[in-house]
C-alpha atoms as a PDB file:
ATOM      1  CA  UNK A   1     -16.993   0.200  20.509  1.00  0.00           C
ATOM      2  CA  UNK A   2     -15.108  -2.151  18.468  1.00  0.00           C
ATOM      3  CA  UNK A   3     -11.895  -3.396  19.894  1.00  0.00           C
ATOM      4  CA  UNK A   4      -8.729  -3.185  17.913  1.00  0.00           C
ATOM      5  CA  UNK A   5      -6.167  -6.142  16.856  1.00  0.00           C
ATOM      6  CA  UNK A   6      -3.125  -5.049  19.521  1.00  0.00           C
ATOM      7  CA  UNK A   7      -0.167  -3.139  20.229  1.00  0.00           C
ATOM      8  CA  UNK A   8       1.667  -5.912  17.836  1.00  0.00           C
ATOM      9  CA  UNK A   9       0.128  -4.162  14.775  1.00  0.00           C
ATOM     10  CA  UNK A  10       1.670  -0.945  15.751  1.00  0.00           C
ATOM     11  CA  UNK A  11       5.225  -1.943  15.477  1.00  0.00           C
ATOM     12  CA  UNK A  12       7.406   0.081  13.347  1.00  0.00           C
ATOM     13  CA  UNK A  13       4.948   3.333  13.862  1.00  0.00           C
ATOM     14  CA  UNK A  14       4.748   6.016  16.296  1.00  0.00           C
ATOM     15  CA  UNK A  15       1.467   6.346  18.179  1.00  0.00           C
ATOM     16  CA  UNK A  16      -0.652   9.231  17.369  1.00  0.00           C
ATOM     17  CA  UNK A  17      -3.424  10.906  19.621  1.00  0.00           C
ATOM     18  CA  UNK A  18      -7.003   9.981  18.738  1.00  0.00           C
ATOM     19  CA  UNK A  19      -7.918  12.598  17.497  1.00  0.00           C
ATOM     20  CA  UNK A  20      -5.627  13.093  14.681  1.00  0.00           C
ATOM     21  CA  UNK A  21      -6.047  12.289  10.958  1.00  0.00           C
ATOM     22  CA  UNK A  22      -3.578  11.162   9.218  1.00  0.00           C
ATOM     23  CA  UNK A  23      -1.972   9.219   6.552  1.00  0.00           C
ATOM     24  CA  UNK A  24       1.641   7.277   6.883  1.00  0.00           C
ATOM     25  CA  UNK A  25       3.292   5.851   3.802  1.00  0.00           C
ATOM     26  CA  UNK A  26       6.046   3.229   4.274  1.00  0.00           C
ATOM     27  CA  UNK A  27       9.082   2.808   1.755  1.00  0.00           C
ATOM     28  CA  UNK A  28       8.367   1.782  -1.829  1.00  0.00           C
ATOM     29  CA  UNK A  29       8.841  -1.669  -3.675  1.00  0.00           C
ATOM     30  CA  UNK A  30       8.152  -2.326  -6.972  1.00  0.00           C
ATOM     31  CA  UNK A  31       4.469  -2.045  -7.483  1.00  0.00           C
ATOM     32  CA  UNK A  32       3.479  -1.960  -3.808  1.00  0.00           C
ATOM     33  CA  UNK A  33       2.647   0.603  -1.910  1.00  0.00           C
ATOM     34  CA  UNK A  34       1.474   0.377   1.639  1.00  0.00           C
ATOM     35  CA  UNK A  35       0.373   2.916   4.376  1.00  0.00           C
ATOM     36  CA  UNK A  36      -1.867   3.198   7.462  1.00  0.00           C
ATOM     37  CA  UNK A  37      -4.616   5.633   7.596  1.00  0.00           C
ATOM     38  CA  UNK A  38      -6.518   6.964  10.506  1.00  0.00           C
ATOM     39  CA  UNK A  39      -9.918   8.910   9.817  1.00  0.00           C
ATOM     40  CA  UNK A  40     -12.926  10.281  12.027  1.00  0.00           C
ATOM     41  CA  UNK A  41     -16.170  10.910   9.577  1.00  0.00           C
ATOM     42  CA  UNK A  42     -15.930  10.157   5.787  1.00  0.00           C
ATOM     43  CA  UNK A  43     -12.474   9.595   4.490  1.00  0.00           C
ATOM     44  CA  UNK A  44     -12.110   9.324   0.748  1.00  0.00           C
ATOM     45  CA  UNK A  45     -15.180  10.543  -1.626  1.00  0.00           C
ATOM     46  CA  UNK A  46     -16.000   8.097  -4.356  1.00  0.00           C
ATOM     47  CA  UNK A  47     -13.198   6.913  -6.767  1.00  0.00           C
ATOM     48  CA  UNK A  48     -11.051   4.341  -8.449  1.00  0.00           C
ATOM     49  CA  UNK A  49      -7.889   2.806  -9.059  1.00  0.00           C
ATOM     50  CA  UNK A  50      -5.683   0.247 -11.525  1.00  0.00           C
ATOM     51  CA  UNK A  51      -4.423  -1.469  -8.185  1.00  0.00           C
ATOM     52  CA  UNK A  52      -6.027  -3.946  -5.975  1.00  0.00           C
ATOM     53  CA  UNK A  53      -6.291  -2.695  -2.178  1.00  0.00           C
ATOM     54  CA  UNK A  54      -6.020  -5.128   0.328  1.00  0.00           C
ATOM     55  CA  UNK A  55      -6.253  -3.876   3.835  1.00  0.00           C
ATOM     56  CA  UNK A  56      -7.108  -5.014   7.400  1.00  0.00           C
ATOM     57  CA  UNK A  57      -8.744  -2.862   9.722  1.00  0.00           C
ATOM     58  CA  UNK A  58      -7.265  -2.740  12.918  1.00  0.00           C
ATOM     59  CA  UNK A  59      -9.656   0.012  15.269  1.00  0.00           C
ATOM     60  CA  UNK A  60     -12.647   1.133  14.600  1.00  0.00           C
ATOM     61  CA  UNK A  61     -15.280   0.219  11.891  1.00  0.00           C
ATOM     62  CA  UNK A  62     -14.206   0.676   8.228  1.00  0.00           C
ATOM     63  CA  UNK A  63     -17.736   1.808   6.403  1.00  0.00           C
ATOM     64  CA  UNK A  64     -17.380   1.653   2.140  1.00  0.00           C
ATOM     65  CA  UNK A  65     -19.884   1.980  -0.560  1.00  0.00           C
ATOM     66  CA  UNK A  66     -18.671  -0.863  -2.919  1.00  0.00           C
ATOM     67  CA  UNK A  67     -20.831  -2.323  -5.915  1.00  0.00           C
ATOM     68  CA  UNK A  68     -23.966  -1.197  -5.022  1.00  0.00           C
ATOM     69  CA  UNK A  69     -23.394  -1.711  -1.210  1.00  0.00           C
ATOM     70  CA  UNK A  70     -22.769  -0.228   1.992  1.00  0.00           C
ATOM     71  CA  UNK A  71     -19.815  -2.691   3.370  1.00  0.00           C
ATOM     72  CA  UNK A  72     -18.350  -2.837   7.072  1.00  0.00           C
ATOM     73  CA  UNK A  73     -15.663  -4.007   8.286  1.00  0.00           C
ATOM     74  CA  UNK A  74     -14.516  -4.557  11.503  1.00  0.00           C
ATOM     75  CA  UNK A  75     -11.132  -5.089  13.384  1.00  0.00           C
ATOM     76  CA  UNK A  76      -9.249  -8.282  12.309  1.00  0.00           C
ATOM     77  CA  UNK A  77     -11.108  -8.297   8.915  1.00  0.00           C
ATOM     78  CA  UNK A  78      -9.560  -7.818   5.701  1.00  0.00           C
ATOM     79  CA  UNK A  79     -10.816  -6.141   2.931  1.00  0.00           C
ATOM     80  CA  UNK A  80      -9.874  -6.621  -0.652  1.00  0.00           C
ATOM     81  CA  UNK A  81     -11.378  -4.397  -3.830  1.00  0.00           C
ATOM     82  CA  UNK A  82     -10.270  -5.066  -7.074  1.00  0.00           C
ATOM     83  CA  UNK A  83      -8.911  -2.555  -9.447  1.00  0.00           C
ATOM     84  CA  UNK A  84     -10.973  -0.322 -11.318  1.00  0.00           C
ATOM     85  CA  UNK A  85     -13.857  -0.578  -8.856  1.00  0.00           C
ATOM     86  CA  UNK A  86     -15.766   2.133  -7.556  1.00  0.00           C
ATOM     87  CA  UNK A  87     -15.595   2.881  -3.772  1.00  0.00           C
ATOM     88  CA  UNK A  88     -15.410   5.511  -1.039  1.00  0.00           C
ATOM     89  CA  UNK A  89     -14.318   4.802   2.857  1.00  0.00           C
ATOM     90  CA  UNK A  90     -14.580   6.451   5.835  1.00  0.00           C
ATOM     91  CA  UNK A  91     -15.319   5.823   9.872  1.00  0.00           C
ATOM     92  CA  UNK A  92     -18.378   3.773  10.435  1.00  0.00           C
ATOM     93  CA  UNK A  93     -18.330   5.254  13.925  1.00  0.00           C
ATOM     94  CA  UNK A  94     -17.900   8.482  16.267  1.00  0.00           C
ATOM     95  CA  UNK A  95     -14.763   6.432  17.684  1.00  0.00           C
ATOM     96  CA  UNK A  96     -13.142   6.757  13.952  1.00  0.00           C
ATOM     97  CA  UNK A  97     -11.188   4.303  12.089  1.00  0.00           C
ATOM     98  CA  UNK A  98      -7.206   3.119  12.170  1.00  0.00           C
ATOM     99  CA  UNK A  99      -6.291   0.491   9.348  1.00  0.00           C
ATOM    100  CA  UNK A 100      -3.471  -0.528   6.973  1.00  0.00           C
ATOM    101  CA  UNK A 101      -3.550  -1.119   3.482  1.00  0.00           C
ATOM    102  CA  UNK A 102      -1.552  -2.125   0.703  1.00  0.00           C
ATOM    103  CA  UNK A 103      -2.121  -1.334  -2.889  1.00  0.00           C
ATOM    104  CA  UNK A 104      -0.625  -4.035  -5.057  1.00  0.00           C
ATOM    105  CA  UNK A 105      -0.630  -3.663  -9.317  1.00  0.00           C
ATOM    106  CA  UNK A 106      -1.908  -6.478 -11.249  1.00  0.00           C
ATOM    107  CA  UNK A 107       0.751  -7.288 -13.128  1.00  0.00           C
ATOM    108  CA  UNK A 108       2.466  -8.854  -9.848  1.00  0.00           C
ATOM    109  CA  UNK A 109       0.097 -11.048  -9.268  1.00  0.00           C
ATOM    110  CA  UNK A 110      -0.475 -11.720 -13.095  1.00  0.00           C
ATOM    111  CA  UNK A 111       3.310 -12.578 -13.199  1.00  0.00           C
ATOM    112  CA  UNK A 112       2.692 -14.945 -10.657  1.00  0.00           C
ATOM    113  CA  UNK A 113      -0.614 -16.572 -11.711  1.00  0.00           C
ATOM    114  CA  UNK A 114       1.514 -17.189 -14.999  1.00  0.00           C
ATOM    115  CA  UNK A 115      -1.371 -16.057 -17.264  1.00  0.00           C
ATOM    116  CA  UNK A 116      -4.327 -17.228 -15.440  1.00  0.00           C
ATOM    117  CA  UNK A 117      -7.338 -15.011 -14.685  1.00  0.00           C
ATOM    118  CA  UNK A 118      -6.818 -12.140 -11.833  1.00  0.00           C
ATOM    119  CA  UNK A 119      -8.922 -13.314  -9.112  1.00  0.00           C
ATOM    120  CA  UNK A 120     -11.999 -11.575  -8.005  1.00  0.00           C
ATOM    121  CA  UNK A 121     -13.032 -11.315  -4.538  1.00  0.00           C
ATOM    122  CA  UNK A 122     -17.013 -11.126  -4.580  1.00  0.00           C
ATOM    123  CA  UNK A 123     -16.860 -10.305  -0.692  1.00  0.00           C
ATOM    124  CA  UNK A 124     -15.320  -6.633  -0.150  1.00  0.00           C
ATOM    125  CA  UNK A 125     -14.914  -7.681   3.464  1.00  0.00           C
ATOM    126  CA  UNK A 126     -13.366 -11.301   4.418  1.00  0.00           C
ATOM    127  CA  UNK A 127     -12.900 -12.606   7.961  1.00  0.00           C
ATOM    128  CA  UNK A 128      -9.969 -15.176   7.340  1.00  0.00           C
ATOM    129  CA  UNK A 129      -6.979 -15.214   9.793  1.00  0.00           C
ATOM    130  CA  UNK A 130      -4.547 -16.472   7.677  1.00  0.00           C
ATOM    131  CA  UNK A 131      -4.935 -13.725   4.429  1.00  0.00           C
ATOM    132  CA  UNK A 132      -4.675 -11.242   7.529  1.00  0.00           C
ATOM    133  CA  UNK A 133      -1.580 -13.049   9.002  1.00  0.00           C
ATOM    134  CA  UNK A 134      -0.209 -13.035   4.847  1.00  0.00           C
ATOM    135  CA  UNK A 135      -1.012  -9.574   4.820  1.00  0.00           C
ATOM    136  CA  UNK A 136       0.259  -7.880   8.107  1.00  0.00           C
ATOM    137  CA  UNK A 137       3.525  -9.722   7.390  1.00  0.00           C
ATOM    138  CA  UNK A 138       3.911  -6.999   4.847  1.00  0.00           C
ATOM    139  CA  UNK A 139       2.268  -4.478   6.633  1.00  0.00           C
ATOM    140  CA  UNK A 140       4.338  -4.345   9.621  1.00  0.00           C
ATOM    141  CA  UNK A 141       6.336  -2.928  10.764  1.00  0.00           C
ATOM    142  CA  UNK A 142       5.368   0.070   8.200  1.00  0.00           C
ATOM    143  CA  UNK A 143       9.327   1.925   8.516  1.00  0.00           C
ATOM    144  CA  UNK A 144      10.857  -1.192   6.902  1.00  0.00           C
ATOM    145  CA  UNK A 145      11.322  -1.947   3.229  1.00  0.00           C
ATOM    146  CA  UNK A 146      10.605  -5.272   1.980  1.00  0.00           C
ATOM    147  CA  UNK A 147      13.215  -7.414   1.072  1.00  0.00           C
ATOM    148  CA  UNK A 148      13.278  -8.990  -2.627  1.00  0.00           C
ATOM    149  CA  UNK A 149      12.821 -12.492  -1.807  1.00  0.00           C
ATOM    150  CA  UNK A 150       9.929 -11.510   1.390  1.00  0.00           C
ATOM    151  CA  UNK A 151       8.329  -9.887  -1.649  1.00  0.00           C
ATOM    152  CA  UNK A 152       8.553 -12.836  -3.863  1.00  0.00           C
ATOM    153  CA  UNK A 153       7.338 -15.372  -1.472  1.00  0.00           C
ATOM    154  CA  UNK A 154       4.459 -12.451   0.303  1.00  0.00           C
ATOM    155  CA  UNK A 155       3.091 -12.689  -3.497  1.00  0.00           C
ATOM    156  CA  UNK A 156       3.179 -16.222  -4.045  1.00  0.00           C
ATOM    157  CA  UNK A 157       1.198 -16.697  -0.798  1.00  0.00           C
ATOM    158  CA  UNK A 158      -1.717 -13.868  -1.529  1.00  0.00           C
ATOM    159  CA  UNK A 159      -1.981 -15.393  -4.978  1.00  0.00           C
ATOM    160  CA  UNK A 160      -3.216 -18.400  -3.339  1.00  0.00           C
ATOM    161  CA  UNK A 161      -5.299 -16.691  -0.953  1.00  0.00           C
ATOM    162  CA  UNK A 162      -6.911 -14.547  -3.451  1.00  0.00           C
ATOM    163  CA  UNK A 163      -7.784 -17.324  -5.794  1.00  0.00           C
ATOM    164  CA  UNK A 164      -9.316 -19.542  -3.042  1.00  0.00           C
ATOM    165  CA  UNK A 165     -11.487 -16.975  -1.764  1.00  0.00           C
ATOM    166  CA  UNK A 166     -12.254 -16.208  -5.505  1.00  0.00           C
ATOM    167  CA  UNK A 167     -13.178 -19.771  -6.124  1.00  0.00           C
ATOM    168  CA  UNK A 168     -10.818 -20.101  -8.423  1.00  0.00           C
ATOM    169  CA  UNK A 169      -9.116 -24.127  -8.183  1.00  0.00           C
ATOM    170  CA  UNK A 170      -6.073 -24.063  -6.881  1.00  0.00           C
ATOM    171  CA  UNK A 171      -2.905 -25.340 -10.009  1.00  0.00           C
ATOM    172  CA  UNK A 172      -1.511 -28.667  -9.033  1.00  0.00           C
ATOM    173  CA  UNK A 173       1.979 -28.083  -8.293  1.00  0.00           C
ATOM    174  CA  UNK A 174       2.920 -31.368  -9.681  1.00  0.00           C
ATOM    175  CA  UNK A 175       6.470 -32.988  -8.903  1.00  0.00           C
ATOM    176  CA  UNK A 176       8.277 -30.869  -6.499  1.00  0.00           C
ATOM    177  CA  UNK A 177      11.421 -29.536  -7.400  1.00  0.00           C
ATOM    178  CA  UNK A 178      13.751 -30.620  -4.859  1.00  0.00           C
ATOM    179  CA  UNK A 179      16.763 -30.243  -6.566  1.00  0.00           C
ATOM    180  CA  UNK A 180      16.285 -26.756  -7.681  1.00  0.00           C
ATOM    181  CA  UNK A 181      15.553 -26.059  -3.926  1.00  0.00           C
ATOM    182  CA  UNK A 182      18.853 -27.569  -3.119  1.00  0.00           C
ATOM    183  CA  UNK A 183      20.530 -25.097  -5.411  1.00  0.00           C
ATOM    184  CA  UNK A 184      18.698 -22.537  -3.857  1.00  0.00           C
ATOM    185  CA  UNK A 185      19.454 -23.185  -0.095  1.00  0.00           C
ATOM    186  CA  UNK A 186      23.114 -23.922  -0.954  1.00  0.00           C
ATOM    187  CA  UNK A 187      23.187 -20.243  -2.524  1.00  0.00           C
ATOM    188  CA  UNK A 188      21.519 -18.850   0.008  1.00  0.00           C
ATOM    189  CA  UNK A 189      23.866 -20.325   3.176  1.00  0.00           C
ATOM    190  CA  UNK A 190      27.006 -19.402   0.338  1.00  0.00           C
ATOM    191  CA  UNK A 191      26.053 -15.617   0.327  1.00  0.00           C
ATOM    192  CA  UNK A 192      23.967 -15.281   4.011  1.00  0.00           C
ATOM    193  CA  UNK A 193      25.423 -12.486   4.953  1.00  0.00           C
ATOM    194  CA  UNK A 194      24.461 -10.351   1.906  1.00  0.00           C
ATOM    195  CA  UNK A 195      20.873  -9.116   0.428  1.00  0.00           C
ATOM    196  CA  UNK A 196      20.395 -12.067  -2.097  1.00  0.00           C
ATOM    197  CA  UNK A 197      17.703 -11.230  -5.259  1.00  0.00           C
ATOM    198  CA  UNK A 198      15.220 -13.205  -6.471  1.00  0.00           C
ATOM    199  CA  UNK A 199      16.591 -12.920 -10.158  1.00  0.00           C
ATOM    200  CA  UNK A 200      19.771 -14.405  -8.715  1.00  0.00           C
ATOM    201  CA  UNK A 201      18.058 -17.383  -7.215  1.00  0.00           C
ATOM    202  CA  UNK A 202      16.352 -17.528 -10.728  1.00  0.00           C
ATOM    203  CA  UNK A 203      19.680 -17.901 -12.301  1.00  0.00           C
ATOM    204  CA  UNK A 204      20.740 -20.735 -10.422  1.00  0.00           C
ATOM    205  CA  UNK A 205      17.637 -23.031 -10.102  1.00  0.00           C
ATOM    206  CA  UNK A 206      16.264 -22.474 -13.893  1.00  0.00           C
ATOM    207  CA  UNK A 207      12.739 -21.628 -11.782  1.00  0.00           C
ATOM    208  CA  UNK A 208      11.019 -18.038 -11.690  1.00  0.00           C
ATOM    209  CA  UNK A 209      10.300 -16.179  -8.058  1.00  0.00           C
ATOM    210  CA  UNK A 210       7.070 -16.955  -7.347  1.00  0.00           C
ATOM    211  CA  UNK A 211       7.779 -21.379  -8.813  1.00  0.00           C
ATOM    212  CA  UNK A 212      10.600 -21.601  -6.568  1.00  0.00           C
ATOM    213  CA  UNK A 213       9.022 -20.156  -3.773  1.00  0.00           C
ATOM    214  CA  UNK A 214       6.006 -22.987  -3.848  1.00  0.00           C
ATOM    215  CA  UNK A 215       9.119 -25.220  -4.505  1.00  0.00           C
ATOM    216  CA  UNK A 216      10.924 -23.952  -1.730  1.00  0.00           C
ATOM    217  CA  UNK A 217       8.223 -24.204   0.562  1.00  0.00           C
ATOM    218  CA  UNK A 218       7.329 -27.549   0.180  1.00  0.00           C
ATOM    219  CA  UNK A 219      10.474 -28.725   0.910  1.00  0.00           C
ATOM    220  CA  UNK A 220      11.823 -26.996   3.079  1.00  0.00           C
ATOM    221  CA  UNK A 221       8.857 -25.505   5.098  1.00  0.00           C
ATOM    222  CA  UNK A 222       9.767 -22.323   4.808  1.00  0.00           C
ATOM    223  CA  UNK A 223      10.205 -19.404   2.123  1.00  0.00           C
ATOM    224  CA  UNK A 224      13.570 -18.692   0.966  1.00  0.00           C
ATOM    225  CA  UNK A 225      13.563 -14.964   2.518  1.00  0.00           C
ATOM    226  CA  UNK A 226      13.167 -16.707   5.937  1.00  0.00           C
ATOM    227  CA  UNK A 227      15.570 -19.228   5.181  1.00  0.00           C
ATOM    228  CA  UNK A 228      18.299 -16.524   4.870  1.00  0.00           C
ATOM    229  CA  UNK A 229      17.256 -14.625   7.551  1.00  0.00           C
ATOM    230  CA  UNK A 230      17.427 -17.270   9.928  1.00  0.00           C
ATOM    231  CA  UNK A 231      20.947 -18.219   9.283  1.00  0.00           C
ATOM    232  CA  UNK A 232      21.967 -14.535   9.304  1.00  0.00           C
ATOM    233  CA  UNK A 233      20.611 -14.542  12.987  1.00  0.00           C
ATOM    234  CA  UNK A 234      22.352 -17.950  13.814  1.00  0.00           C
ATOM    235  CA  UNK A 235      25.336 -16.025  12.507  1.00  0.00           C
ATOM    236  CA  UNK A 236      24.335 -13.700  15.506  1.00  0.00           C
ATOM    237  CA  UNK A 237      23.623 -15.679  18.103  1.00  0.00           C
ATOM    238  CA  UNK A 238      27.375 -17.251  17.894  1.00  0.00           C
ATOM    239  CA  UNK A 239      28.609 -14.164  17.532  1.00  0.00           C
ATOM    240  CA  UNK A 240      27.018 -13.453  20.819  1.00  0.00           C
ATOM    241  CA  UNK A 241      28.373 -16.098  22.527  1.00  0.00           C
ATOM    242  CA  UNK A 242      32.187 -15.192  21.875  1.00  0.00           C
ATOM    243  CA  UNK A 243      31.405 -11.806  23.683  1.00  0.00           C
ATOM    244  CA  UNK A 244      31.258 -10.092  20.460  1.00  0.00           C
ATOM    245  CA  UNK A 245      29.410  -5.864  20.770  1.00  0.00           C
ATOM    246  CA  UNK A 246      25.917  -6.215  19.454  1.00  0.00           C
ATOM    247  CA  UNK A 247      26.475  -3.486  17.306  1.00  0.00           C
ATOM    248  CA  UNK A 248      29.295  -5.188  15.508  1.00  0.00           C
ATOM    249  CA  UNK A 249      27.305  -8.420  15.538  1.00  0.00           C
ATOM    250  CA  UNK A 250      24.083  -6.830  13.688  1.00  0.00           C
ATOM    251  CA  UNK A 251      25.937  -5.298  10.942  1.00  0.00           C
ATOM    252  CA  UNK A 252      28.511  -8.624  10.374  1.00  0.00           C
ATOM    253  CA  UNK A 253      25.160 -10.454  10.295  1.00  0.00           C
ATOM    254  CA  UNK A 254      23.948  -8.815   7.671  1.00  0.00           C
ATOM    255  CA  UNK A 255      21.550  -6.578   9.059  1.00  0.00           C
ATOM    256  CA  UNK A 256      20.570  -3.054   7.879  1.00  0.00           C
ATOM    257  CA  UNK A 257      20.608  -1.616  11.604  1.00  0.00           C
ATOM    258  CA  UNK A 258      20.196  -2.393  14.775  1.00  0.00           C
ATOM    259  CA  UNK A 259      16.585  -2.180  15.546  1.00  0.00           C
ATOM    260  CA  UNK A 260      16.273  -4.014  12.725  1.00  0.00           C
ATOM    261  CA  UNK A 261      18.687  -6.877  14.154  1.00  0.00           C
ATOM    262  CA  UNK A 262      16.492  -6.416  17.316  1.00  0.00           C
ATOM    263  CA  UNK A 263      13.526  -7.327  15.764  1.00  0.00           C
ATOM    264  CA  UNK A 264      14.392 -10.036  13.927  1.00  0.00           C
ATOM    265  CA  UNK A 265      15.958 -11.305  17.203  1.00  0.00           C
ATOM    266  CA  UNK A 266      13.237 -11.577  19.562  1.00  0.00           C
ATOM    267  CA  UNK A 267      10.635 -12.508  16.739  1.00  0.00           C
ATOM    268  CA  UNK A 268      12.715 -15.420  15.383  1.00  0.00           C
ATOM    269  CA  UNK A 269      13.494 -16.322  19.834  1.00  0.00           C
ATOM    270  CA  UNK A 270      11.642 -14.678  22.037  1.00  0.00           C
ATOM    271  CA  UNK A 271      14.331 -12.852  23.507  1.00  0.00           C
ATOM    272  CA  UNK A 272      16.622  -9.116  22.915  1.00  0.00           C
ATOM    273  CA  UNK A 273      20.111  -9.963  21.545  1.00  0.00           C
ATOM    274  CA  UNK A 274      21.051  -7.912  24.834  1.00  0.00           C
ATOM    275  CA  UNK A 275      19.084 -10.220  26.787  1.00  0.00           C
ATOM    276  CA  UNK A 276      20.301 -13.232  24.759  1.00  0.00           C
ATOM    277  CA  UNK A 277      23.890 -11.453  25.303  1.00  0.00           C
ATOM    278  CA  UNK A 278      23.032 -11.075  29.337  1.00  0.00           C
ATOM    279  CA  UNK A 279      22.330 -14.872  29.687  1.00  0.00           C
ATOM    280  CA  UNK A 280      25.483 -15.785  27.607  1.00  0.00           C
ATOM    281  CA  UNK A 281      27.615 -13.869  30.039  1.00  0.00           C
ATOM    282  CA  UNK A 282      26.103 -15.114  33.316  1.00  0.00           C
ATOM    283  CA  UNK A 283      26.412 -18.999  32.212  1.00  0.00           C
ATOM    284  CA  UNK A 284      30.309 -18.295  31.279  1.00  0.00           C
ATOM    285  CA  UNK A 285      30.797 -16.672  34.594  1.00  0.00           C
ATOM    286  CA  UNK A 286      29.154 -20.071  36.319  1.00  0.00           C
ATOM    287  CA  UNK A 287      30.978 -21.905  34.152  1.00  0.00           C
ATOM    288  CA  UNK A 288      34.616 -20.442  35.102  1.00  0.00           C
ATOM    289  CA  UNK A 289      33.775 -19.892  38.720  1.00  0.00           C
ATOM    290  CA  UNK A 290      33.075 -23.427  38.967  1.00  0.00           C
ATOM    291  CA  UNK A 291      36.758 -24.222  36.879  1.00  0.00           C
ATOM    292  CA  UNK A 292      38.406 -21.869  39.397  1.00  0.00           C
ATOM    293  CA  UNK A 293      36.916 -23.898  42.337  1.00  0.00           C
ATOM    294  CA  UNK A 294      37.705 -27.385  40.925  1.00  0.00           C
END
């Protein structure tokens, strides 16, 4: 039996018993669509689509006639079929099959190769941790939709991924921008505590999305989406520390709700907000029980 990838790739999406089939779509964005599928026997009889489908396979074995091939793929592996390609899919054994999938529309990633060839992927089934990392940031959690600038930046960084395993040389980025990624991260810390757009961030640096995101990156070491979200939970955590509810806190912060704030929270430090809030509390109590003794 194949193992699967973790409870980490379930976030976001109730459990279901083993036995059911099923298919769960998450919340649109412009020319994405993602879901997670679970199957026992053949899945999907032979067809095609305009999109590309990039998946990973997280239990089970994924089994797929693809260009003249029986394909397998196995949990951790991604799989990546370009549009207009012939292909079925189903459980490759009795133990049945659990993965998630996007399906992404060309024109995305033509808008961000800026006129250069759509890659093709000659293997169907890649083992590479980092596309998988790429694409699970997008694929969970599943009940979320993806921010405008996360979807910027997620495209920029499969664009690379694609081309490299399509042997396609990566573009020289030449001179880095710095100064249009200064206008960006002033913007950003200006308007934190709002959903910023990508055509905003266009407006202000002169660059498009998927430029300033390369940009962005190599100067700051991180994409602008997590560059706002990060001061939106510093915002948080001093809002913490004056005693402020965490309720109040999430939505000052800038957050949609509060298991989204939660999230966020203990990905970005390891810890709840209510345990962050907890800790807080107990060191001002030392800290004015030892004032009351002095």
């Amino acid at each position: 039996m194949a193992h699967g990838l973790g409870d980490e790739a379930l976030e976001g999406l109730e459990r279901s018993c083993a036995e059911d089939d099923r298919i769960v779509s998450a919340p649109g964005a412009t020319g994405l669509e993602r879901i997670e599928a679970r199957f026992h026997g053949n899945a999907f009889d032979l067809h095609r689509h305009d999109t590309y489908a990039i998946g990973v396979t997280l239990d089970g074995v994924q089994r797929f006639h693809y260009r003249g091939a029986v394909r397998h793929s196995l949990p951790g592996q991604v799989i990546v079929l370009h549009p207009d390609e012939l292909h079925d899919g189903g459980a490759g054994t009795e133990d049945g099959l659990r993965y998630r999938i996007l399906y992404l529309e060309p024109s995305l990633l033509s808008d961000c190769l800026g006129g250069a060839p759509l890659p093709f992927v000659p293997d169907a089934v890649v083992s590479d941790p980092a596309l998988r990392d790429t694409l699970l940031s997008a694929l969970t959690p599943l009940d979320e939709e993806l921010d405008d600038l996360f979807v910027a930046d997620f495209i920029a960084q499969l664009a690379r991924q694609l081309k490299r395993h399509a042997g396609q040389p990566a573009k020289p980025m030449g001179r880095t921008a710095w100064r249009a990624a200064a206008l960006a991260r002033d913007y950003l810390e200006e308007n934190a505590e709002r959903p910023v757009r990508s055509d905003e961030l266009e407006a202000v640096t002169g660059l498009d999305r998927y430029a300033l995101s390369r940009h962005f990156r190599a100067t700051y070491s991180t994409s602008p989406h997590r560059f706002l979200l990060m001061r939106r939970l510093q915002r948080a955590r001093r809002m913490i520390e004056t005693g402020e509810p965490l309720a109040e806190t999430a939505v000052a912060a800038g957050f949609s709700d509060q298991s989204h704030f939660n999230r966020h929270f203990k990905k970005a430090f390891g810890l709840t907000p209510g345990r962050w809030a907890a800790l807080v509390s107990a060191t001002r109590s030392v800290v004015a029980q030892s004032r009351d003794v002095r």
